[in-house]
N, C-alpha and C. Protein backbone atom coordinates (compact mmCIF):
# COMPACT_ATOMS: atom_id res chain seq x y z
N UNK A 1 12.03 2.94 -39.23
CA UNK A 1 11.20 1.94 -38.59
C UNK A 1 12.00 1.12 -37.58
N UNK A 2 13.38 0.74 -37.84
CA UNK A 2 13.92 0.53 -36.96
C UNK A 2 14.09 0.75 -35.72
N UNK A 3 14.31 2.39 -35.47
CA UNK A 3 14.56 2.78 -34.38
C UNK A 3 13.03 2.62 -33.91
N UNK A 4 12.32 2.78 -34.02
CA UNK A 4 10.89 2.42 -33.49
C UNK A 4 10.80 1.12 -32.85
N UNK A 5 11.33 -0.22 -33.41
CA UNK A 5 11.37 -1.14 -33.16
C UNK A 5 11.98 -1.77 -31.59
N UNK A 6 13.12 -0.80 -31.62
CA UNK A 6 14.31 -0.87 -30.97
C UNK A 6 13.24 -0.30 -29.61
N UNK A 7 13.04 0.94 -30.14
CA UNK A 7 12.43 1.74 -28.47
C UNK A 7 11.10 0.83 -27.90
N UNK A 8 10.57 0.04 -28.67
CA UNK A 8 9.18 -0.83 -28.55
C UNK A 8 9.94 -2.26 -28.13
N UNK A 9 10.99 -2.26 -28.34
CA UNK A 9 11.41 -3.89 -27.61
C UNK A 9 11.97 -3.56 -26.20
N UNK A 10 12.79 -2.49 -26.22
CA UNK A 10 13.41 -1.80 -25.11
C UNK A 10 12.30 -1.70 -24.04
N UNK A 11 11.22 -1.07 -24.38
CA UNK A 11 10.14 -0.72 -23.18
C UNK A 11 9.40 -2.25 -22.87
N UNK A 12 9.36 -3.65 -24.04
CA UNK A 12 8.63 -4.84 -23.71
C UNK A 12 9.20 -5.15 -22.37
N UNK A 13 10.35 -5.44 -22.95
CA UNK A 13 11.57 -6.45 -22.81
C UNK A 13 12.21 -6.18 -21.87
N UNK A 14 12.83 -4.95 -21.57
CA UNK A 14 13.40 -4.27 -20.25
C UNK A 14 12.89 -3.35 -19.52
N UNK A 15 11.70 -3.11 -19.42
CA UNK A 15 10.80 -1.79 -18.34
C UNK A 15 11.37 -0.77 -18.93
N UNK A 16 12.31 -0.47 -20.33
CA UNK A 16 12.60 0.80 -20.28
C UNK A 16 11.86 2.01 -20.75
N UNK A 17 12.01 3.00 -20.77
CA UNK A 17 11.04 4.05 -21.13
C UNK A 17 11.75 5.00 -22.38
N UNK A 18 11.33 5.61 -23.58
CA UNK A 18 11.94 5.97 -24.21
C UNK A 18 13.22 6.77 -24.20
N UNK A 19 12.25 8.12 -22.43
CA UNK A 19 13.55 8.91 -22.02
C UNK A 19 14.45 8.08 -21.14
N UNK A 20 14.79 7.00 -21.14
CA UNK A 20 15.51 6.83 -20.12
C UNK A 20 16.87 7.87 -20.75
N UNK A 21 17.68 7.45 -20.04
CA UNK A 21 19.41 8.27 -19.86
C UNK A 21 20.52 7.16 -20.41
N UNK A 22 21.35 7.70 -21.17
CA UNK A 22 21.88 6.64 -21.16
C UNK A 22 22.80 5.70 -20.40
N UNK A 23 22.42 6.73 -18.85
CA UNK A 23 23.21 5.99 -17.57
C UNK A 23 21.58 4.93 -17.24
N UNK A 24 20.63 5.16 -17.62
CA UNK A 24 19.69 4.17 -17.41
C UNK A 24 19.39 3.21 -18.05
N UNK A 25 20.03 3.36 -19.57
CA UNK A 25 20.11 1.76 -20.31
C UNK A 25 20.77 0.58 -19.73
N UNK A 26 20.04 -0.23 -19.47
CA UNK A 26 20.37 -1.90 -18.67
C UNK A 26 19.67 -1.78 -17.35
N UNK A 27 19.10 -0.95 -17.23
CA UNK A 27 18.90 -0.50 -15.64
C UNK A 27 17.55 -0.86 -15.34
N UNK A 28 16.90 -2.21 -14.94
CA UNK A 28 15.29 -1.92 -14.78
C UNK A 28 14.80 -0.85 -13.91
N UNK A 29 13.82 -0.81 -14.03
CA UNK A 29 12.85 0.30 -13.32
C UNK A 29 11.77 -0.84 -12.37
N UNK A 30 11.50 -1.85 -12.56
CA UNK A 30 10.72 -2.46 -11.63
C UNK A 30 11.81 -3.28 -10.63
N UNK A 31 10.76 -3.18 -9.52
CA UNK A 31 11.42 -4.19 -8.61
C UNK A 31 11.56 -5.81 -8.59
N UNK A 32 10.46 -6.26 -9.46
CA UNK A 32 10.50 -7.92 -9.79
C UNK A 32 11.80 -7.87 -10.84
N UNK A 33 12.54 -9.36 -11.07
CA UNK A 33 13.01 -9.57 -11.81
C UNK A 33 12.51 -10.87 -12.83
N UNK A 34 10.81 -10.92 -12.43
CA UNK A 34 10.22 -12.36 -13.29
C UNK A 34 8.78 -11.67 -13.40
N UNK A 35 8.16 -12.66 -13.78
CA UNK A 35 6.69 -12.60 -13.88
C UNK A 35 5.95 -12.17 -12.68
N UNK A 36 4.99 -11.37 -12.53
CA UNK A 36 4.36 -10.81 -11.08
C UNK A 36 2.89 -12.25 -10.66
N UNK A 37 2.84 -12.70 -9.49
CA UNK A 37 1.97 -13.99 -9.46
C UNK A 37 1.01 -13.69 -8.75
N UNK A 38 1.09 -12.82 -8.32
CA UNK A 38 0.11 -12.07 -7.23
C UNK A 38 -0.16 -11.07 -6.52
N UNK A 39 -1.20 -10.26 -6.17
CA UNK A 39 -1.25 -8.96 -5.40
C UNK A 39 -1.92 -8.93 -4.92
N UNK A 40 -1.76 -8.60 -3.68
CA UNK A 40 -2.52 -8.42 -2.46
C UNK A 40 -2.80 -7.15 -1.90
N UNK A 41 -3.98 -6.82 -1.53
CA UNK A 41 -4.31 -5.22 -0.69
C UNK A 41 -3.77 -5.78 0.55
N UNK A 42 -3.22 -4.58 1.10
CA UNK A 42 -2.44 -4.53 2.56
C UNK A 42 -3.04 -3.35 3.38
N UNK A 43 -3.29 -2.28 2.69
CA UNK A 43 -4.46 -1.11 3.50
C UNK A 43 -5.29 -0.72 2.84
N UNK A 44 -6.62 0.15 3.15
CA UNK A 44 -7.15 1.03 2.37
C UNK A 44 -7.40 2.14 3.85
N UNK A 45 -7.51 2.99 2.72
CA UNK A 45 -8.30 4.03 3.42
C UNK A 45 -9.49 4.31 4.02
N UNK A 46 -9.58 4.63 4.81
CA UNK A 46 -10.89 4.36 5.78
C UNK A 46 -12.00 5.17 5.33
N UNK A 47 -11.98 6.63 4.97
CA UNK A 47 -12.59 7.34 4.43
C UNK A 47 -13.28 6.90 2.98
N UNK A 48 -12.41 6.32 2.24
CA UNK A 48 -13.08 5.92 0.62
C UNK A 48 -12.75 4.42 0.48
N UNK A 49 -12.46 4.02 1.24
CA UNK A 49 -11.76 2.14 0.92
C UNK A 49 -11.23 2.48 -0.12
N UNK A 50 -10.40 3.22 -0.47
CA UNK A 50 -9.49 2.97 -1.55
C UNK A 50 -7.84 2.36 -1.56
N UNK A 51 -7.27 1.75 -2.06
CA UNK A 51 -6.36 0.56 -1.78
C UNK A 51 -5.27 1.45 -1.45
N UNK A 52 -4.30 2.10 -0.27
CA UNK A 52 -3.43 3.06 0.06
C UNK A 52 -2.05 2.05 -0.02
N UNK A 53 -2.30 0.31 0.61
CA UNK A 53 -0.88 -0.11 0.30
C UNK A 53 -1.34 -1.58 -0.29
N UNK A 54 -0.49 -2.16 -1.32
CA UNK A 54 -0.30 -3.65 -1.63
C UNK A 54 0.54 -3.66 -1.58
N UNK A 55 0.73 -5.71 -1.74
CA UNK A 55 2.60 -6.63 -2.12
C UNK A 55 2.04 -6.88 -3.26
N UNK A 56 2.96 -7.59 -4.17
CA UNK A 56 3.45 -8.31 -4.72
C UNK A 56 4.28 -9.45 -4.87
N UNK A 57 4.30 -10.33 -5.83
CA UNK A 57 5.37 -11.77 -4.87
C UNK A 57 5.24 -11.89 -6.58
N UNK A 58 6.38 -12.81 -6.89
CA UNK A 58 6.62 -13.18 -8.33
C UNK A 58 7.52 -14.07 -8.14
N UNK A 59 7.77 -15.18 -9.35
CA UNK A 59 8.26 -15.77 -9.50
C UNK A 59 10.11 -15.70 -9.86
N UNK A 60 10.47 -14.49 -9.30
CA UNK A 60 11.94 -14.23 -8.68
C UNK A 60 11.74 -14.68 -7.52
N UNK A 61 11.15 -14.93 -6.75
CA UNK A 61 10.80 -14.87 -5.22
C UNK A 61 10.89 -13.69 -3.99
N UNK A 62 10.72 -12.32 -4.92
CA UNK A 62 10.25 -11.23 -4.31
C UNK A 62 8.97 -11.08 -3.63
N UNK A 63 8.82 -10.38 -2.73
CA UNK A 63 7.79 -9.86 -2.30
C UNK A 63 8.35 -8.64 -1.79
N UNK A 64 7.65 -7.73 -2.65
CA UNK A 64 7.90 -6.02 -2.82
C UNK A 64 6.41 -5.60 -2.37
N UNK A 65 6.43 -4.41 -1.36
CA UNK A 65 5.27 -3.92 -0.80
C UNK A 65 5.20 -2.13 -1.23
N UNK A 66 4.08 -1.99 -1.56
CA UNK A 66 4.27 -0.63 -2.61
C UNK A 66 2.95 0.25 -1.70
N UNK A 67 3.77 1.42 -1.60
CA UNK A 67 2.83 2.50 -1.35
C UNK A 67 2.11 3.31 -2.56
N UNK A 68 0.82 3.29 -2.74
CA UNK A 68 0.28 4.06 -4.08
C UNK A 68 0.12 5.28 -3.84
N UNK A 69 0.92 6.44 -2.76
CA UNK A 69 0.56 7.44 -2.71
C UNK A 69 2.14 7.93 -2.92
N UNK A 70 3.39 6.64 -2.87
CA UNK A 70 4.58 7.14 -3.07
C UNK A 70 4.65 6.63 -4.95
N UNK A 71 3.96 6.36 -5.80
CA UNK A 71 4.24 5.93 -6.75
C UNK A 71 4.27 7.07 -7.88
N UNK A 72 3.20 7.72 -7.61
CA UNK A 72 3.14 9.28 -8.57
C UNK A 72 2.72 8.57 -9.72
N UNK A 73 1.55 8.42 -9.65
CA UNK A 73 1.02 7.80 -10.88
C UNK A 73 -0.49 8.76 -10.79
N UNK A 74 -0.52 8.59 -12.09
CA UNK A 74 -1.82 9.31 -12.29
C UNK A 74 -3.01 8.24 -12.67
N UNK A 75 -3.20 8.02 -11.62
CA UNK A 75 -4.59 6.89 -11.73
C UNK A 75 -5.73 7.03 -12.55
N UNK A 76 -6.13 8.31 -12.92
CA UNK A 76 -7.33 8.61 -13.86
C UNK A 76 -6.93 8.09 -15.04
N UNK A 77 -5.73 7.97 -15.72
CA UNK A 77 -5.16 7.16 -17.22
C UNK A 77 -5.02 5.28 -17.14
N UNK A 78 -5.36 5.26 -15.93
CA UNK A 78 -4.75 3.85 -15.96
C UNK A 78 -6.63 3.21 -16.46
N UNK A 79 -5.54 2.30 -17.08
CA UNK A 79 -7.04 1.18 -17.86
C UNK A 79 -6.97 -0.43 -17.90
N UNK A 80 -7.69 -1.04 -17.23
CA UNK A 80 -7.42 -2.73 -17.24
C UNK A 80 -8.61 -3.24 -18.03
């Protein structure tokens, strides 16, 4: 149960993912280093208005601008 614990605080707590490497332990995977405060659409697509770029801004004082066609995410799983 432990090690369960460990991989479930690891992924809260540090963005990590179970496979990371162990050249990727300490290593975030996101670009904020705080809480995310806001997001903004920056394009859509003209054909479907579907959202092609946003920012982000957080309370690190980032503002990171993300392409959703460079992210490789499989959008049909995602759930809010």
């Amino acid at each position: 149960m432990s090690i369960v614990r460990k991989l479930w605080d690891s992924k809260v707590s540090r963005g990590q993912s179970a496979e990371a490497t162990s050249g990727d332990k300490g290593a975030l995977w996101t670009k904020h280093e705080n809480t995310i405060t806001s997001i903004q659409v920056l394009k859509k697509a003209a054909s479907n208005g579907h959202v092609t770029e946003f920012s982000t801004s957080g309370l690190d004082g980032r503002v990171v601008t993300w392409n959703v066609n460079s992210l490789n995410l499989d959008l049909a799983k995602l759930r809010l």
